[in-house]
C-alpha atoms as a PDB file:
ATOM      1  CA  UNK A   1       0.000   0.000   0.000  1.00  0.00           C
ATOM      2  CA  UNK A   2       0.920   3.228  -0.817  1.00  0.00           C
ATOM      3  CA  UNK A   3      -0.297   7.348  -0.326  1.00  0.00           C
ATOM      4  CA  UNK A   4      -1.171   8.589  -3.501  1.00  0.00           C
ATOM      5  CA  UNK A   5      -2.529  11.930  -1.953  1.00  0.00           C
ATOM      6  CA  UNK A   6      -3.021  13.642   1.055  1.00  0.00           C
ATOM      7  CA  UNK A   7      -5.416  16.886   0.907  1.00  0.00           C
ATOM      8  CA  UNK A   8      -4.714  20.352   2.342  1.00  0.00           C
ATOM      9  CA  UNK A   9      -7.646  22.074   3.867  1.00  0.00           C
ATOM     10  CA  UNK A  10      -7.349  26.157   2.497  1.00  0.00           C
ATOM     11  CA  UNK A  11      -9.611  29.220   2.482  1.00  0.00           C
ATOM     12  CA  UNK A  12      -9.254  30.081  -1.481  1.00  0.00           C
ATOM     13  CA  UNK A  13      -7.925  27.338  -3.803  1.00  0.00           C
ATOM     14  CA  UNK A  14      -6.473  29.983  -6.173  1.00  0.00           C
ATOM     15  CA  UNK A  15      -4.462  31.817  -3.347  1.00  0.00           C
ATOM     16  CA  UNK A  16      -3.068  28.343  -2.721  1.00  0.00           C
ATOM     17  CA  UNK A  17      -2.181  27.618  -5.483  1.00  0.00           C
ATOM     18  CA  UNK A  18      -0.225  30.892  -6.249  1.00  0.00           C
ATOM     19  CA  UNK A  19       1.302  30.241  -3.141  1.00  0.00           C
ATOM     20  CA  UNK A  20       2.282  26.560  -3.584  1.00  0.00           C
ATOM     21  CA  UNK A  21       3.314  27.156  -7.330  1.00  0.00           C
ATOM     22  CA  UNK A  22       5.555  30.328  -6.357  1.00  0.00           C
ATOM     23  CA  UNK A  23       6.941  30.338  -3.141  1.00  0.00           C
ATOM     24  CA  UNK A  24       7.674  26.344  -2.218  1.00  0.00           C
ATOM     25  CA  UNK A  25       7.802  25.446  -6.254  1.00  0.00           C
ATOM     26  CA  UNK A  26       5.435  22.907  -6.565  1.00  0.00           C
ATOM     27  CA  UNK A  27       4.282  22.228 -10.392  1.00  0.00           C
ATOM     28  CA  UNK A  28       0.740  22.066 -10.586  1.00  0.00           C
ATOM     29  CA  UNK A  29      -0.774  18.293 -11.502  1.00  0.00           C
ATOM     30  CA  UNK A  30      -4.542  18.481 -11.714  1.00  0.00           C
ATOM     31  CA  UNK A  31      -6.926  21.509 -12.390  1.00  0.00           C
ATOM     32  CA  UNK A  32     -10.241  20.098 -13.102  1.00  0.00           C
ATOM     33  CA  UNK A  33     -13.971  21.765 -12.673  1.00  0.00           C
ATOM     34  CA  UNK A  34     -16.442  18.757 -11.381  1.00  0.00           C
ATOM     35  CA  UNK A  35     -19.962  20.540 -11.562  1.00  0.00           C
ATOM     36  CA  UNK A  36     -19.458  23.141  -8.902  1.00  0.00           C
ATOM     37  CA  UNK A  37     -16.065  21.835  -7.267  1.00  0.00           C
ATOM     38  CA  UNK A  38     -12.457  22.127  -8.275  1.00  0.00           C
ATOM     39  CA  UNK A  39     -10.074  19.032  -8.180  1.00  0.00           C
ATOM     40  CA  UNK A  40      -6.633  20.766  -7.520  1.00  0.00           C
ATOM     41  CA  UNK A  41      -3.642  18.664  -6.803  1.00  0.00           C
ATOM     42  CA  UNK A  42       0.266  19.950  -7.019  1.00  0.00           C
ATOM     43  CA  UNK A  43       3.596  17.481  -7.069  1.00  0.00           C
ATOM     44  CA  UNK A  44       6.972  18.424  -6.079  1.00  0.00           C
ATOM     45  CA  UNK A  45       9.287  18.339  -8.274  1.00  0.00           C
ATOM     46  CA  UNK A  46      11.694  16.982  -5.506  1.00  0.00           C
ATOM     47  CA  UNK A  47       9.158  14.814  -4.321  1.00  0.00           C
ATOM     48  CA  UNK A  48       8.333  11.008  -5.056  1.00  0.00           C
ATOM     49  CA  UNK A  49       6.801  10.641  -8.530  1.00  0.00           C
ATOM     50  CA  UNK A  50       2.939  10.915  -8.871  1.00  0.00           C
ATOM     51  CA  UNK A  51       2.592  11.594  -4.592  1.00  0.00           C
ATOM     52  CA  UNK A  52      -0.193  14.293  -4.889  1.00  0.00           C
ATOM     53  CA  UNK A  53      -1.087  17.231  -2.482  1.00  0.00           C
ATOM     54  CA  UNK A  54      -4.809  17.691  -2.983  1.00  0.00           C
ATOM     55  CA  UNK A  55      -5.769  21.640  -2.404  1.00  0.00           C
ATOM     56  CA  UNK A  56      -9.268  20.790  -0.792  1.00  0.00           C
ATOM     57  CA  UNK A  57     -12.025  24.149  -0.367  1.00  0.00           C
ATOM     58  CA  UNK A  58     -13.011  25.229   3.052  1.00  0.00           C
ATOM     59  CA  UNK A  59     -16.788  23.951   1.890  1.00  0.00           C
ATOM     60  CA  UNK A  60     -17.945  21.974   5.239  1.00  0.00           C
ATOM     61  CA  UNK A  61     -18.471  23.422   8.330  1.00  0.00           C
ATOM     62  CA  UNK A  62     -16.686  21.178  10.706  1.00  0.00           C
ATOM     63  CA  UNK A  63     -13.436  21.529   8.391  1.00  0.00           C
ATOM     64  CA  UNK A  64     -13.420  25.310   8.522  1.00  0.00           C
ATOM     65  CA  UNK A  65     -13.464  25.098  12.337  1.00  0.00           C
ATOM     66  CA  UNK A  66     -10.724  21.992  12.307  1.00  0.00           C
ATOM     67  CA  UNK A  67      -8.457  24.268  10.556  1.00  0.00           C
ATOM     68  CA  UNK A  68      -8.969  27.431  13.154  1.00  0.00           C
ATOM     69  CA  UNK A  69      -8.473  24.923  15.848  1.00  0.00           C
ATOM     70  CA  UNK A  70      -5.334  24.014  14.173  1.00  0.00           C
ATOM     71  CA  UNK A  71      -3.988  27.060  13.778  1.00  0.00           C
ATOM     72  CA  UNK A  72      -5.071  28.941  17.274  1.00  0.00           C
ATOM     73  CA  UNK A  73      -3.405  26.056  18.558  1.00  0.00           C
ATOM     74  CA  UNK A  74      -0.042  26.679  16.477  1.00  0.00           C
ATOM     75  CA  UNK A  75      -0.380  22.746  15.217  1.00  0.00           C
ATOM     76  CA  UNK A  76       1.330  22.439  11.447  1.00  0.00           C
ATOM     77  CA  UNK A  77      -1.698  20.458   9.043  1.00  0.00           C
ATOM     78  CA  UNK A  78       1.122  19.229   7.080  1.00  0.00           C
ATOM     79  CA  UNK A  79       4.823  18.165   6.929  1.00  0.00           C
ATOM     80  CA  UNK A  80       7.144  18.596   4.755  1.00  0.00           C
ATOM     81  CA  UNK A  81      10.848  17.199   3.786  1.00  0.00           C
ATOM     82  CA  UNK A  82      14.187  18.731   3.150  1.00  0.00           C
ATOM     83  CA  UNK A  83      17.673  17.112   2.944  1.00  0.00           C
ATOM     84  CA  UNK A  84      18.773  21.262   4.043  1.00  0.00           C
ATOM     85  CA  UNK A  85      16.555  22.738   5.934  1.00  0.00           C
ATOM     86  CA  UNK A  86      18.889  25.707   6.326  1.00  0.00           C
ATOM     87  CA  UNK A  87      19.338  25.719   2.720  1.00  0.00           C
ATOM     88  CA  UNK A  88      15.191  25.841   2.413  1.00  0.00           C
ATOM     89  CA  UNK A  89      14.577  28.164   4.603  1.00  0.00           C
ATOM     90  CA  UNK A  90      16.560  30.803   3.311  1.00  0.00           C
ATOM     91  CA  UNK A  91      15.231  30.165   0.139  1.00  0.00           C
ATOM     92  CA  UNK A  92      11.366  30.345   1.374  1.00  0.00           C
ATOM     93  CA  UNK A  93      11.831  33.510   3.195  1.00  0.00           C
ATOM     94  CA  UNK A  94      13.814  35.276  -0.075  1.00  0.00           C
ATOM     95  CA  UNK A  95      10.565  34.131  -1.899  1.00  0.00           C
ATOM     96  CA  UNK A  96       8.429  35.952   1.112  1.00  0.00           C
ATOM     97  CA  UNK A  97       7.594  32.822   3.363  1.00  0.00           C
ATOM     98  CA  UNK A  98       6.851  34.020   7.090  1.00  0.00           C
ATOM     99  CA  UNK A  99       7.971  31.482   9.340  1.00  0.00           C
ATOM    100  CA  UNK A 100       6.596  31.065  12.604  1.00  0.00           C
ATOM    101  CA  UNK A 101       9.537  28.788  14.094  1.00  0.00           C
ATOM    102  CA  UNK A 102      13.062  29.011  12.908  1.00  0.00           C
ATOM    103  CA  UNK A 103      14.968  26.175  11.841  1.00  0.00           C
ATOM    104  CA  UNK A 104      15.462  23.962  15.480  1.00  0.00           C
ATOM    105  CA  UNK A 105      17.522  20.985  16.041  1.00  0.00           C
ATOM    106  CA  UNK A 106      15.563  18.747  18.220  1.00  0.00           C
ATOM    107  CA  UNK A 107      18.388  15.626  17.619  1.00  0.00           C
ATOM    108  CA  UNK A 108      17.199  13.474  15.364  1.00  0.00           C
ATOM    109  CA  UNK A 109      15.297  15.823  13.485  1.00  0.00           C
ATOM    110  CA  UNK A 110      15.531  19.729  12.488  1.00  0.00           C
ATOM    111  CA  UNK A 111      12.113  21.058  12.328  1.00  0.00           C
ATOM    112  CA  UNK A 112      10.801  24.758  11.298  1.00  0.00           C
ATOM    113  CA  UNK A 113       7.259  25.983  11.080  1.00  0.00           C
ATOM    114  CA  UNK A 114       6.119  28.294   8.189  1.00  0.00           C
ATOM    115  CA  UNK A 115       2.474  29.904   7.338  1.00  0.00           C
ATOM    116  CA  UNK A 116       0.805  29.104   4.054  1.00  0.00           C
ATOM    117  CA  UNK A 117      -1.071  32.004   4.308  1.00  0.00           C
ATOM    118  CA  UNK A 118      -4.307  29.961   3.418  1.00  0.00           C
ATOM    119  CA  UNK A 119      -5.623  29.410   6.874  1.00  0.00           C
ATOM    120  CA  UNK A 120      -2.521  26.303   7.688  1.00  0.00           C
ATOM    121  CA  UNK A 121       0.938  26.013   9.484  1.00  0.00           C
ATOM    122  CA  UNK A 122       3.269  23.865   7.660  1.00  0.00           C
ATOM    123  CA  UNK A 123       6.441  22.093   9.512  1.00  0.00           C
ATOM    124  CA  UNK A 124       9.354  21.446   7.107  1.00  0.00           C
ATOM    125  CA  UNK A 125      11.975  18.603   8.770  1.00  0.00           C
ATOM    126  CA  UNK A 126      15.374  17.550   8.012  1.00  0.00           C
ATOM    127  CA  UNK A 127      15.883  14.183   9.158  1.00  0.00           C
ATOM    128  CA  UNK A 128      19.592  14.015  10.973  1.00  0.00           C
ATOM    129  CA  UNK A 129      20.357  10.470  11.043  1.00  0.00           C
ATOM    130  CA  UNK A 130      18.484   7.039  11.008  1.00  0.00           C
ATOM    131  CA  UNK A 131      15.179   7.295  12.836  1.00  0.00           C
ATOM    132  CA  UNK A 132      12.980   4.303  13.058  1.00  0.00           C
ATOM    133  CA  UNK A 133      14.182   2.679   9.704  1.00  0.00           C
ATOM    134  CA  UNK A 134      13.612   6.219   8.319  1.00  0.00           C
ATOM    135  CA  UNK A 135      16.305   7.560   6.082  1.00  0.00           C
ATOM    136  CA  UNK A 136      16.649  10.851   4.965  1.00  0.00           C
ATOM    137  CA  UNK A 137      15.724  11.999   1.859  1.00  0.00           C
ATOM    138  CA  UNK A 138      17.853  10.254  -1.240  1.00  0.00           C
ATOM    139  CA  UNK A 139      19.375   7.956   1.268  1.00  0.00           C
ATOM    140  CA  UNK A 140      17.109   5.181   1.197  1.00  0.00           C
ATOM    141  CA  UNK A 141      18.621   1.539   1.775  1.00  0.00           C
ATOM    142  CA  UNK A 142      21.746   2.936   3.258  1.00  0.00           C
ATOM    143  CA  UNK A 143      23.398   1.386   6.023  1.00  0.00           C
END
């Protein structure tokens, strides 16, 4: 089994999009009108081929207050990957990222928190070492 997709939850698909495509470089996949909903997906272009992040509209109720509760309570909806997070960071905030948590080495892991500026805080990780049989990034198999 593998994921295919995972869906974003965002105010205004368009602003999303501009944001996605622009600032983090994500090349859009999908753009199609069913009736009166859009199916929006992007793929990085570093990313593993045809894994899909599906920009879902704020359309239901309980999601709209999911993703306030999220972001009052300074949760990220979504994580991301780098094999430089230092590297990516600098790079987001010269394209106008805000981040809400500088780059932080926690051991294992180097985390950072940005905001989408669609209604979600995103955490971007560097993996330091083997975690769990986790590799990081391009290192897969590697012992």
């Amino acid at each position: 089994m593998q994921i295919r997709s995972t869906s974003l939850l965002v105010a205004d698909q368009e602003k999303a999009l501009q944001f996605y495509a622009s600032k983090l470089g994500f090349t859009k996949s999908q753009d199609v009108m069913r009736g009166a909903f859009r199916w929006l997906s992007l793929t990085s272009p570093e990313g593993v081929h045809g894994v899909e992040l599906i920009l879902e509209p704020l359309k239901f109720p309980p999601a709209r207050a999911y993703q306030e509760a999220l972001y009052q309570a300074g949760l990220p909806a979504a994580t991301f990957a780098s094999v430089n997070i230092d590297l990516e960071v600098e790079r987001l905030k010269r394209s106008g990222v805000e981040f809400q948590a500088e780059p932080l080495d926690m051991g294992l892991v180097t985390t950072a928190v940005f905001d989408d500026t669609c209604g979600n805080l995103i955490r971007l990780v560097q993996i330091n070492g083997r975690m769990s049989g986790c590799y990081p990034l391009g290192m897969e198999g590697a012992d």
